[in-house]
C-alpha atoms as a PDB file:
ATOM      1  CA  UNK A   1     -13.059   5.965   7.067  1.00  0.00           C
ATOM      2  CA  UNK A   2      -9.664   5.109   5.095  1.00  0.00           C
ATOM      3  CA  UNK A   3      -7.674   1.803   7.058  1.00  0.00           C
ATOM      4  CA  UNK A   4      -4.537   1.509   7.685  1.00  0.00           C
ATOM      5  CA  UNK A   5      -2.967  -1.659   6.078  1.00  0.00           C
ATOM      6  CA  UNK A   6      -0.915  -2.924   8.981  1.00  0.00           C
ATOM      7  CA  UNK A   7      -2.212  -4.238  11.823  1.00  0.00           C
ATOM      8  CA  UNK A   8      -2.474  -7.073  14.246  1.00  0.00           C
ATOM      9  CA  UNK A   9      -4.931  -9.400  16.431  1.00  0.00           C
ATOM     10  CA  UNK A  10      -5.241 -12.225  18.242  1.00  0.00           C
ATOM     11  CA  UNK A  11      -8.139 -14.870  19.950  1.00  0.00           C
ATOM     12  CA  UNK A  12      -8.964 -17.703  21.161  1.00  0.00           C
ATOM     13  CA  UNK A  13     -11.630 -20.199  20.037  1.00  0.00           C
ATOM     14  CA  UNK A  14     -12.722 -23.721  21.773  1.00  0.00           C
ATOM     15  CA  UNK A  15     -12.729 -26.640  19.636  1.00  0.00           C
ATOM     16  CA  UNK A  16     -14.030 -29.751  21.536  1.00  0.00           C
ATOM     17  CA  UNK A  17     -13.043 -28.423  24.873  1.00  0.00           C
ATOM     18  CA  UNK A  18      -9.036 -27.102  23.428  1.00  0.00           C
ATOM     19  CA  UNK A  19      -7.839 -23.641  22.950  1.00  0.00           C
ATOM     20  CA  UNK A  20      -7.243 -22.878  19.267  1.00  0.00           C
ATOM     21  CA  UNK A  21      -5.257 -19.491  18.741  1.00  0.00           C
ATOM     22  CA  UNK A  22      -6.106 -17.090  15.847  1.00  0.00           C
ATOM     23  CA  UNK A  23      -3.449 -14.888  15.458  1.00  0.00           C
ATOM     24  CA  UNK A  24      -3.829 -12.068  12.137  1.00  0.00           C
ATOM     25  CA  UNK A  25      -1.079  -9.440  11.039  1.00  0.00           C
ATOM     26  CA  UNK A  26      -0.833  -7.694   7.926  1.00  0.00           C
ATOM     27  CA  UNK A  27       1.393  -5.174   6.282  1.00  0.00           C
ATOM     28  CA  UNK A  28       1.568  -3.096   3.033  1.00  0.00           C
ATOM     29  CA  UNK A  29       1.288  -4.312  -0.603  1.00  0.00           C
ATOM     30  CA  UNK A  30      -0.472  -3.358  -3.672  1.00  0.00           C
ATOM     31  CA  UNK A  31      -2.978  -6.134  -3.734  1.00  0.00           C
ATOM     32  CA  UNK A  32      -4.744  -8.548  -1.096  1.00  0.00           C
ATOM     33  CA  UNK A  33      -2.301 -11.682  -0.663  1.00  0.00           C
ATOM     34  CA  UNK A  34      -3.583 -13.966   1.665  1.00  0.00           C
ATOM     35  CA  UNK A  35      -1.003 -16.525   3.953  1.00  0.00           C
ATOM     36  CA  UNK A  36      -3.048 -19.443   5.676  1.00  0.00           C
ATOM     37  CA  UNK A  37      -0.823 -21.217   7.972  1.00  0.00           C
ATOM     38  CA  UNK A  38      -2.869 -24.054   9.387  1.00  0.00           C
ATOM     39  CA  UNK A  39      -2.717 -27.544  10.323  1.00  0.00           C
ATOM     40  CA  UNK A  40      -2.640 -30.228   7.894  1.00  0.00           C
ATOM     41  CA  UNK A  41      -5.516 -32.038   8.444  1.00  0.00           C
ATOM     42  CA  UNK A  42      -7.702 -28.481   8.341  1.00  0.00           C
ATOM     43  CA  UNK A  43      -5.900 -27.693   5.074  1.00  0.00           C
ATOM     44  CA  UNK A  44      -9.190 -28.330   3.111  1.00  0.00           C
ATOM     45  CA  UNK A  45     -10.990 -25.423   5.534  1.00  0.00           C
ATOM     46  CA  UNK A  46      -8.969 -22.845   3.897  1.00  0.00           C
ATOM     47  CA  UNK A  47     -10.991 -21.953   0.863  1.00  0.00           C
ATOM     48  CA  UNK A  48     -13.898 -20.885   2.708  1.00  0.00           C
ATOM     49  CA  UNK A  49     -11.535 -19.315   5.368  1.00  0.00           C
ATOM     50  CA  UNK A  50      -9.827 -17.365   2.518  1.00  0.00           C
ATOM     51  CA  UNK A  51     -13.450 -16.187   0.980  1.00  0.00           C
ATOM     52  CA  UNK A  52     -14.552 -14.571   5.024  1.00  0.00           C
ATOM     53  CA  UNK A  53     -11.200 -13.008   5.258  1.00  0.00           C
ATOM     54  CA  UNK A  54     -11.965 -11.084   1.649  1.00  0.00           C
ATOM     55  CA  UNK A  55     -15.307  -9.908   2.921  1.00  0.00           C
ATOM     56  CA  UNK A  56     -13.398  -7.629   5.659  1.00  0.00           C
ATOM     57  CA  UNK A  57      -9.906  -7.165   3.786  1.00  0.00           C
ATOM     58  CA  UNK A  58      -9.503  -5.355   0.132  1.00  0.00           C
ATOM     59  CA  UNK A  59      -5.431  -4.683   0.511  1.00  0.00           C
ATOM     60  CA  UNK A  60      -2.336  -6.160   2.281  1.00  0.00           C
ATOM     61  CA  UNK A  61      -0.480  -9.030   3.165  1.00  0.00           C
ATOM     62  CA  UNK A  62      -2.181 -10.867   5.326  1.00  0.00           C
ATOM     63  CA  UNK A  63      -0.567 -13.643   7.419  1.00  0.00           C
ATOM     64  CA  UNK A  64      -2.991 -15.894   9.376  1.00  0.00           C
ATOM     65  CA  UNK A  65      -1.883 -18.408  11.809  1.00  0.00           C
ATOM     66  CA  UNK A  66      -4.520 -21.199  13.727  1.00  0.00           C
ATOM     67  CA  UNK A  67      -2.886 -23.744  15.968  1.00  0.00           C
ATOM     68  CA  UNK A  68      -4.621 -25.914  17.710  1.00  0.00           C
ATOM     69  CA  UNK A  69      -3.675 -27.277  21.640  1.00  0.00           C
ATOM     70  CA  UNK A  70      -1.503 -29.975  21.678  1.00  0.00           C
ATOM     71  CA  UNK A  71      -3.961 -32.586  22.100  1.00  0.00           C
ATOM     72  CA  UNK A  72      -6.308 -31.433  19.814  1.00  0.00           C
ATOM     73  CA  UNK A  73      -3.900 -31.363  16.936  1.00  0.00           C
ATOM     74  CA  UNK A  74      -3.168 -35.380  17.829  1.00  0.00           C
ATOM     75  CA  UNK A  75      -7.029 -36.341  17.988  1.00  0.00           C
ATOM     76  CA  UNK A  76      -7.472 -36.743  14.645  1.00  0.00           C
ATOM     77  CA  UNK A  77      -6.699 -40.198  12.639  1.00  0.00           C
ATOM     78  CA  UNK A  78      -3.768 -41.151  11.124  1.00  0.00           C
ATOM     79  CA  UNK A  79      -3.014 -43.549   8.324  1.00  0.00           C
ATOM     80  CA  UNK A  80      -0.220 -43.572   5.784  1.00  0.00           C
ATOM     81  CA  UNK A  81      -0.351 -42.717   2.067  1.00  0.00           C
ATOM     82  CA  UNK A  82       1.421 -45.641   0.948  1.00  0.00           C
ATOM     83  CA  UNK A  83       1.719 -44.633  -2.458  1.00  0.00           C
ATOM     84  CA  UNK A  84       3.528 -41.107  -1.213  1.00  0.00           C
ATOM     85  CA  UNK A  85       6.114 -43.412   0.418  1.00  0.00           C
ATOM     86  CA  UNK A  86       6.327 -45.455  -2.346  1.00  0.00           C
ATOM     87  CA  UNK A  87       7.561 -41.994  -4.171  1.00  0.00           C
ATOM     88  CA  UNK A  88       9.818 -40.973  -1.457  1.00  0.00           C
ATOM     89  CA  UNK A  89      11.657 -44.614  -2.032  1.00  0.00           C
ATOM     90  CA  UNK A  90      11.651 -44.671  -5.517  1.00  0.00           C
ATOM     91  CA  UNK A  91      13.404 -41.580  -5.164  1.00  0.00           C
ATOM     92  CA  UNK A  92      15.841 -42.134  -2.331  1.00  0.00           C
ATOM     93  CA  UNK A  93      16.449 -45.286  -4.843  1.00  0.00           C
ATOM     94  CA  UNK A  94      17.549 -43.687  -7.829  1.00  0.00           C
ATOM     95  CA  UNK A  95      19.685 -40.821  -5.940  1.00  0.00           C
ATOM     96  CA  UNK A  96      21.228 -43.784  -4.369  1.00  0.00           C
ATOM     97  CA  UNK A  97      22.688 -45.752  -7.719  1.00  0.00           C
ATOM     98  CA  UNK A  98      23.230 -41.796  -9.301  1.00  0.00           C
ATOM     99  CA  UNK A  99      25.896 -41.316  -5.800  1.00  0.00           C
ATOM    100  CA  UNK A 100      27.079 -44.677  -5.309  1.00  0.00           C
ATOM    101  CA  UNK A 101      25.785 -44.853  -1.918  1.00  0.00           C
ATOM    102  CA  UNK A 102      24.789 -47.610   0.001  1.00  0.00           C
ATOM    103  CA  UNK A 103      22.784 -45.459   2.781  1.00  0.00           C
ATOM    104  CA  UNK A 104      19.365 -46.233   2.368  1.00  0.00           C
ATOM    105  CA  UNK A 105      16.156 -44.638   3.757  1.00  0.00           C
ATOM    106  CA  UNK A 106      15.104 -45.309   6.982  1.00  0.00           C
ATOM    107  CA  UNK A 107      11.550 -45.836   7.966  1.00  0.00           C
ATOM    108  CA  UNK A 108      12.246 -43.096  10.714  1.00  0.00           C
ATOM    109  CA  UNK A 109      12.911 -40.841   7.981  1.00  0.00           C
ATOM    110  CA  UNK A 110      10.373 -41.768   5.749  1.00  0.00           C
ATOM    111  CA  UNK A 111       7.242 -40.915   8.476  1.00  0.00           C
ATOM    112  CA  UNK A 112       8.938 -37.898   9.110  1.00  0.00           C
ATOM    113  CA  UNK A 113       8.719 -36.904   5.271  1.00  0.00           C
ATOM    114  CA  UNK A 114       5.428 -34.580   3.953  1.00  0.00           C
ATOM    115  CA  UNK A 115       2.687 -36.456   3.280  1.00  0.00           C
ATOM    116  CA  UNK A 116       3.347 -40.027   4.076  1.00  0.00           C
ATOM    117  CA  UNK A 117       1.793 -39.667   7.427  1.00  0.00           C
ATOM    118  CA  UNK A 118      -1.654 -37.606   6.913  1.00  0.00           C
ATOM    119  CA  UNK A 119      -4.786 -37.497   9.337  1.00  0.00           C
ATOM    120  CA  UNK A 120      -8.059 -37.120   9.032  1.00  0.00           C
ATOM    121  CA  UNK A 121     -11.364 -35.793   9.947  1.00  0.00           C
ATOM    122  CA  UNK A 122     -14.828 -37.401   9.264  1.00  0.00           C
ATOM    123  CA  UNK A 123     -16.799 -34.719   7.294  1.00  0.00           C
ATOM    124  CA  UNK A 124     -19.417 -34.301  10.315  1.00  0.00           C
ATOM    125  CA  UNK A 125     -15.884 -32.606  12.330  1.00  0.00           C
ATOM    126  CA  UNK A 126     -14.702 -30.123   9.046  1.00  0.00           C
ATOM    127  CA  UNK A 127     -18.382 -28.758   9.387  1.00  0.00           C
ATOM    128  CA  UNK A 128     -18.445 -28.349  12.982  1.00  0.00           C
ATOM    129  CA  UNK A 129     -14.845 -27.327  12.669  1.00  0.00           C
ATOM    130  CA  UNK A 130     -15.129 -24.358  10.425  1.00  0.00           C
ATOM    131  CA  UNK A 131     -18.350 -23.216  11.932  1.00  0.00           C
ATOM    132  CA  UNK A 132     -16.377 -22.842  15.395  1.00  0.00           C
ATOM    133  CA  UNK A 133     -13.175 -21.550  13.531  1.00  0.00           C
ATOM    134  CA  UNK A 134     -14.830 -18.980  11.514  1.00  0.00           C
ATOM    135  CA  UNK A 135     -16.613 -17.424  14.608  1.00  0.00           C
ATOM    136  CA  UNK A 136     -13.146 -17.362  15.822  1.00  0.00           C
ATOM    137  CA  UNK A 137     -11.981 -15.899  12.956  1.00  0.00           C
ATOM    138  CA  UNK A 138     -14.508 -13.402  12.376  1.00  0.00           C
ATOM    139  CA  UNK A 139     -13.579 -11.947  15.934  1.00  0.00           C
ATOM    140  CA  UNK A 140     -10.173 -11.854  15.182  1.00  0.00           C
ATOM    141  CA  UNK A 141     -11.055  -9.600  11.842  1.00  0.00           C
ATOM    142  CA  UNK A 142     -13.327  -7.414  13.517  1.00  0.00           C
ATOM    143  CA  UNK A 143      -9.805  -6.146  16.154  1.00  0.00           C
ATOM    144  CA  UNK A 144      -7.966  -6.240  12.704  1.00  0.00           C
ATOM    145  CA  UNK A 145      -9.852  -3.753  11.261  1.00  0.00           C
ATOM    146  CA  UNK A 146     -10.629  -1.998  14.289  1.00  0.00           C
ATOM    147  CA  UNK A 147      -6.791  -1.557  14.506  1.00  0.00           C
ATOM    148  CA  UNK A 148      -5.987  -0.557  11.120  1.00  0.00           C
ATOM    149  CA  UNK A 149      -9.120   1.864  11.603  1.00  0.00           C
ATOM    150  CA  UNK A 150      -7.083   3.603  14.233  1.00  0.00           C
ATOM    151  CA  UNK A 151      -3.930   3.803  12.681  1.00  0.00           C
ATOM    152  CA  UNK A 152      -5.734   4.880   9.404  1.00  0.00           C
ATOM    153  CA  UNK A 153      -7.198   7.697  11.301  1.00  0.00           C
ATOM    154  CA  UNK A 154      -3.824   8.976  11.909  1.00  0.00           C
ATOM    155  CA  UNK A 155      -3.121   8.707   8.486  1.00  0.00           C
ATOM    156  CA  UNK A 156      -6.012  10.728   7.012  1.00  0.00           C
ATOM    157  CA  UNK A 157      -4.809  13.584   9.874  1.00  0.00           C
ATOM    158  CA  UNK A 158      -1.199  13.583   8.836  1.00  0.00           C
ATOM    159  CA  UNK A 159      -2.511  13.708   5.132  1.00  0.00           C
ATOM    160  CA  UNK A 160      -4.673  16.578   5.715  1.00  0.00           C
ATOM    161  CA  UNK A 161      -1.954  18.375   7.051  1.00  0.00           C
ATOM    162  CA  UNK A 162       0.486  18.034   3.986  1.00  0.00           C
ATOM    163  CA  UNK A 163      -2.650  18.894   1.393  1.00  0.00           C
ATOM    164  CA  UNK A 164      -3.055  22.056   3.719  1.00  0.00           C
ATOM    165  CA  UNK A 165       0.579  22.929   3.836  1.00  0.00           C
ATOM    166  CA  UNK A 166       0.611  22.154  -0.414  1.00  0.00           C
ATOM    167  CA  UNK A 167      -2.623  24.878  -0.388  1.00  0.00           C
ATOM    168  CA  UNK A 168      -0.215  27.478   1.821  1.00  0.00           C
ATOM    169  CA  UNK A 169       2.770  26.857  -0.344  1.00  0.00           C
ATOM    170  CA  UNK A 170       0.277  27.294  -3.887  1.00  0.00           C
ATOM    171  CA  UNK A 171      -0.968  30.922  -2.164  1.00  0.00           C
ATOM    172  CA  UNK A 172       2.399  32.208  -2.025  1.00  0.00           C
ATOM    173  CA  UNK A 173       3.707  31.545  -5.564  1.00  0.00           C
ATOM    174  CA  UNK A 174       0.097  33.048  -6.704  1.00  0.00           C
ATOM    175  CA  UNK A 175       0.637  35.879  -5.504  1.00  0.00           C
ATOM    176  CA  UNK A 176       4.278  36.380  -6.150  1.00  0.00           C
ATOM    177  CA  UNK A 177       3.923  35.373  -9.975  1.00  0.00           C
ATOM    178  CA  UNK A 178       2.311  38.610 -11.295  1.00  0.00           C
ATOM    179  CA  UNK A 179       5.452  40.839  -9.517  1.00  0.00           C
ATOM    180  CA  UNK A 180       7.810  37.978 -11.368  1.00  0.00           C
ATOM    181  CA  UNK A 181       6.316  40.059 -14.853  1.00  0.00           C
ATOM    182  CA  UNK A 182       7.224  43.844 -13.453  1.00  0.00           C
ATOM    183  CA  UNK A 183      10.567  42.771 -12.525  1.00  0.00           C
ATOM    184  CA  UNK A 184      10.839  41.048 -15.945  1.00  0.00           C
ATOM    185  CA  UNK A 185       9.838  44.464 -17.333  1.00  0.00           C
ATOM    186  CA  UNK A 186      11.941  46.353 -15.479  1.00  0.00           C
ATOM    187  CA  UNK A 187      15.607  44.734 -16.302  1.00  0.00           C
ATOM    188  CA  UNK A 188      14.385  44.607 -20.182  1.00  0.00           C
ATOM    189  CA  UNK A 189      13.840  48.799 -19.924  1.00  0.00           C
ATOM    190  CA  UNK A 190      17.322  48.690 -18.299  1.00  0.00           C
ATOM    191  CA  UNK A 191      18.992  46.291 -21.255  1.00  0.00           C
ATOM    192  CA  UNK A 192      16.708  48.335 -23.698  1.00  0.00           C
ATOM    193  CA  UNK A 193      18.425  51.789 -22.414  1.00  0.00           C
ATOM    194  CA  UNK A 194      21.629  50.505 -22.086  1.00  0.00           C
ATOM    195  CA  UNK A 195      21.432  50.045 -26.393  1.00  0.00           C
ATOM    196  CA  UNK A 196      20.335  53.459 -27.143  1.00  0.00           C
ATOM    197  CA  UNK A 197      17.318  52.302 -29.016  1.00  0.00           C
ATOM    198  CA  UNK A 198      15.210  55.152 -30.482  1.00  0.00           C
ATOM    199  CA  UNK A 199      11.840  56.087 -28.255  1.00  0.00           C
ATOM    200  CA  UNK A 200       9.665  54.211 -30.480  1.00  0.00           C
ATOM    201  CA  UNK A 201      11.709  50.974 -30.733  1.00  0.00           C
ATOM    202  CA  UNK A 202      12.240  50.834 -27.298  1.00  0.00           C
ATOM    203  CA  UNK A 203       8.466  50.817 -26.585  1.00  0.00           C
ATOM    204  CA  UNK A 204       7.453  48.280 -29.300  1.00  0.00           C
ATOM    205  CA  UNK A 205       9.736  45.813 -28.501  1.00  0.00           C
ATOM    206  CA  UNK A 206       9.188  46.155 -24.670  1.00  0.00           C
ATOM    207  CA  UNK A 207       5.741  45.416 -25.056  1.00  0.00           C
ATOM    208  CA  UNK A 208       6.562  42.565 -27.440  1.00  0.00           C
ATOM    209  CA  UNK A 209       9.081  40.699 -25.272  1.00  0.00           C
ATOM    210  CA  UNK A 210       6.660  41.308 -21.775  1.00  0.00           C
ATOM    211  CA  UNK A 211       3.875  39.995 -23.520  1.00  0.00           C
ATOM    212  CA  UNK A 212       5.882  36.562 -24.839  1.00  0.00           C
ATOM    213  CA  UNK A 213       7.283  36.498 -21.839  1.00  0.00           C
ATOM    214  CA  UNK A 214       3.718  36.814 -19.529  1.00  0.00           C
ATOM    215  CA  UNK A 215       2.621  34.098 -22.175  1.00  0.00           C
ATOM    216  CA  UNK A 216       5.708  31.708 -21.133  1.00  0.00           C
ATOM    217  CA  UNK A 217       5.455  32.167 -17.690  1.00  0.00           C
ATOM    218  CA  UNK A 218       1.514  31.634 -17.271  1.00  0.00           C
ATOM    219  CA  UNK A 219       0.917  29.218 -14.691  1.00  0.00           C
ATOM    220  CA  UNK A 220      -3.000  30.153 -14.298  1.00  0.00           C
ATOM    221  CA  UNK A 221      -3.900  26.492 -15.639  1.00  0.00           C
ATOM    222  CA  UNK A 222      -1.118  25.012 -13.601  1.00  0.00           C
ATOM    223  CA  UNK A 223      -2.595  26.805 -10.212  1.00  0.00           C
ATOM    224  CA  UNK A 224      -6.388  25.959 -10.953  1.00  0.00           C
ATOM    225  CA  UNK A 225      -5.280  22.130 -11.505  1.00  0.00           C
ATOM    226  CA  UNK A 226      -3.223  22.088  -8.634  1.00  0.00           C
ATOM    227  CA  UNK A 227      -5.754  23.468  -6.477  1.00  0.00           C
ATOM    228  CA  UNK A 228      -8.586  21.434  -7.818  1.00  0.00           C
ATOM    229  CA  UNK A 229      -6.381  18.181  -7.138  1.00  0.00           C
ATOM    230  CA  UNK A 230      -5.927  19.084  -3.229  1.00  0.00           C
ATOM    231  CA  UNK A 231      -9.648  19.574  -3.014  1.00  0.00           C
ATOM    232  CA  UNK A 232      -9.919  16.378  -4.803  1.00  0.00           C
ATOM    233  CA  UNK A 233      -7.555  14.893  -1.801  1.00  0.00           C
ATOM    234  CA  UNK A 234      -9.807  15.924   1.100  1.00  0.00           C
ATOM    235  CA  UNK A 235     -12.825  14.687  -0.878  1.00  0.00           C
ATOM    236  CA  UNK A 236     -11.182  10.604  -1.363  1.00  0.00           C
ATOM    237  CA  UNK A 237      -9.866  10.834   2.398  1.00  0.00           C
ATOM    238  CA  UNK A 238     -13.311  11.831   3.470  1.00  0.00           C
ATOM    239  CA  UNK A 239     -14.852   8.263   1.409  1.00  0.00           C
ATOM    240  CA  UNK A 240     -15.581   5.014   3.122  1.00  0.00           C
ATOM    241  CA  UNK A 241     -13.500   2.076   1.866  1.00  0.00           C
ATOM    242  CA  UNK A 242     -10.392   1.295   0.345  1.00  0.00           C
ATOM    243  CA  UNK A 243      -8.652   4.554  -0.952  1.00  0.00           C
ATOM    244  CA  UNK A 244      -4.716   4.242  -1.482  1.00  0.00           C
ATOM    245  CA  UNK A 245      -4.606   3.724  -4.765  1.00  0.00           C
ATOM    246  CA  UNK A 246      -6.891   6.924  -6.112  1.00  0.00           C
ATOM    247  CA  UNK A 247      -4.536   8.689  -3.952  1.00  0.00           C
ATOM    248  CA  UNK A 248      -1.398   7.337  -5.750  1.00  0.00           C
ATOM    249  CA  UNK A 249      -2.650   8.200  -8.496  1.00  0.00           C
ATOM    250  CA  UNK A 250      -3.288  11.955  -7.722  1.00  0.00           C
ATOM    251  CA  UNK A 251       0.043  12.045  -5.901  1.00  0.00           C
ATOM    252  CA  UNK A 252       1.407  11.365  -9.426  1.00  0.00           C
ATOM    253  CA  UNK A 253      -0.541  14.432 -10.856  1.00  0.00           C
ATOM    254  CA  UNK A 254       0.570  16.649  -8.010  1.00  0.00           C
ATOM    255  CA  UNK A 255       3.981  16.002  -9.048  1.00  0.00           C
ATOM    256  CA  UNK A 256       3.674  16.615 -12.773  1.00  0.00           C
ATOM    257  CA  UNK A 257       1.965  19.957 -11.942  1.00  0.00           C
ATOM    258  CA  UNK A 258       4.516  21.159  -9.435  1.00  0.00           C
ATOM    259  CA  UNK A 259       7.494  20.305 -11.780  1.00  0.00           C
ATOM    260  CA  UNK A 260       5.727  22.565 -14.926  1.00  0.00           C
ATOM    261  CA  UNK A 261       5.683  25.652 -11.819  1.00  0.00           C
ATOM    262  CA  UNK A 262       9.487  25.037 -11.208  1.00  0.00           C
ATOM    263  CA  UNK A 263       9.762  24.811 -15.225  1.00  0.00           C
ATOM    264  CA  UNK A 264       7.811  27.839 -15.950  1.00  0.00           C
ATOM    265  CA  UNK A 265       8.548  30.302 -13.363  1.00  0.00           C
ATOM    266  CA  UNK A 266      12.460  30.214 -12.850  1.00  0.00           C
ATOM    267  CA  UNK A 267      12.600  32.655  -9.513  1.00  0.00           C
ATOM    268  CA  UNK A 268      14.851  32.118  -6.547  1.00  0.00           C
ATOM    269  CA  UNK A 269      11.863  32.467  -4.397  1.00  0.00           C
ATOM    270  CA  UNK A 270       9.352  30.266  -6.013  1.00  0.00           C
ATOM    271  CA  UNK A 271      12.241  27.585  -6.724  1.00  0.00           C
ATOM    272  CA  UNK A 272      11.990  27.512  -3.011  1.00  0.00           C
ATOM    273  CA  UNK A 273       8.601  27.072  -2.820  1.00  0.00           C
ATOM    274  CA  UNK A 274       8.656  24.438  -5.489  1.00  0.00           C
ATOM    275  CA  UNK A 275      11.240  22.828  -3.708  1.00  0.00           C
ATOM    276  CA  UNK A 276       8.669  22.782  -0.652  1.00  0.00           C
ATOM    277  CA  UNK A 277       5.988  21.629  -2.586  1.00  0.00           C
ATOM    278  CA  UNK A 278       8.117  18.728  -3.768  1.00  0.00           C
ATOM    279  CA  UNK A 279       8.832  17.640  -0.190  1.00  0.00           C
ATOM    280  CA  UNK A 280       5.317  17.445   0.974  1.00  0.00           C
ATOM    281  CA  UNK A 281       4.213  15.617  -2.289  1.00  0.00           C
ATOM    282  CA  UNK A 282       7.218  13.135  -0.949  1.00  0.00           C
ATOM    283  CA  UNK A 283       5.374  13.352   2.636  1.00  0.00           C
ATOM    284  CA  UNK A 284       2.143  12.571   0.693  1.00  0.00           C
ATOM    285  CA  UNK A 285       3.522   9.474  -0.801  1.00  0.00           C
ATOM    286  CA  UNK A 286       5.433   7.759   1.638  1.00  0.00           C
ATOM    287  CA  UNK A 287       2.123   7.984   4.000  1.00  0.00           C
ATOM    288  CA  UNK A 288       0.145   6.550   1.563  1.00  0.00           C
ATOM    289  CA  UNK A 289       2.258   3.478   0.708  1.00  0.00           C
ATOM    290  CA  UNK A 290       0.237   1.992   4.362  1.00  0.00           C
ATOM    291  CA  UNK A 291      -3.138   3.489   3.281  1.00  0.00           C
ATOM    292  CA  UNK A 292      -5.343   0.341   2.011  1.00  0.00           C
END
């Protein structure tokens, strides 16, 4: 079944004995961007983090948060990257001489900077650690997706619907293009008459202008494509997996078939319908910009 692409979930996981929250939400966007927020010292989990999340996610901005309890994010130990510092210095140095300033940096400052103060974990703890944080993780995926399940659910009905109302909308002009012909017919016998061409004129170029006219406003190719596109619809939204983009993409033929209809059969009545068929194409497209 087709997934929504926004959606939200959040757990818990116990990491030596402290409550580590998982939270995951995502939202629309045309590819899979992934946003790790996580604590320093974990930063080198996140490539194998990353690589679990793409096994369950194809599409979406993803945003996932892990913080650890308070005294689990202080367990691990520090020391300071002297030459980072050094940097930092160097730097507050030469922006001091460039301003004529005699404030220097304080060493209060300096801890507080990125990267000067950086902890650590033994390599025995980052195994442990992502084997207990990817369980977590993997639970907090599995209500993701169960949630953008749901809400993609909706979306497949309220699709359904607009390709049905589309197929209701196609019926009508179908059947009132062939009367658009006889009514042609009928105003050119009226504009023949009122010119007092002879009997045999009259008839020969009657038939001719009908029959350029039934030529012009053929839409029989127009119909069968149109039609063959909505049952091309119900097919994708009936596929597992990620679907959005096929359906973008069929949206976009949709539209160039109903705007050679309005082109080709210029009737107060089937400009309405066009103009019908316009709107639920619209429907159609601003649904799918959350299908993944």
């Amino acid at each position: 079944m087709a997934c929504s692409m926004t959606g939200f979930a959040r757990t818990e996981v116990l990491i030596n004995g402290e409550k580590t929250t998982i939270e995951l939400s995502s939202v629309n966007h045309r590819f899979l961007e992934l946003s790790f927020r996580l604590p320093g010292q974990w930063a080198a989990l996140e490539v194998n983090l990353r690589e679990r999340v793409r096994q369950h996610i194809s599409r979406g901005k993803l945003y996932i948060s892990i913080r650890p309890g308070r005294s689990l994010a202080s367990m691990a130990p520090l020391h300071v990257d002297t030459d980072r510092a050094q940097q930092y210095i160097d730097a507050a140095n030469q922006l001091m001489r460039q301003m004529h300033s005699t404030d220097a940096l304080s060493l209060d400052t300096l801890i507080s900077l990125e990267g000067v103060m950086v902890s650590e974990e033994d390599s025995a703890d980052l195994e442990l650690l992502e084997k207990q944080l990817g369980q977590g993780l993997e639970e907090a995926l599995t209500q993701l997706t169960a949630m953008r399940a749901r809400e993609g659910a909706l979306l497949v009905e309220a699709l359904t619907t607009h390709l049905n109302d589309l197929e209701e909308i196609l019926q009508r002009i179908e059947e009132r293009a062939p009367q658009l012909i006889i009514t042609y017919e009928e105003k050119m016998r009226q504009r023949i008459a009122e010119i007092n061409m002879e009997v045999g004129v009259k008839e020969e170029r009657l038939a001719m202008e009908v029959a350029l006219m039934a030529d012009r406003m053929d839409v029989t190719e127009e119909l069968v494509r149109f039609r063959a596109h909505i049952l091309h619809g119900r097919e994708l939204l009936k596929n597992e997996g990620p679907i959005g983009r096929d359906l973008n993409f069929l949206v976009q033929e949709l539209q160039r078939e109903a705007n050679t209809l309005g082109s080709k059969l210029r009737d107060v009545e089937v400009s309405r319908d066009v103009i019908e068929i316009k709107t639920e194409i619209e429907k159609l497209r601003e649904q799918l910009q959350n299908l993944e």
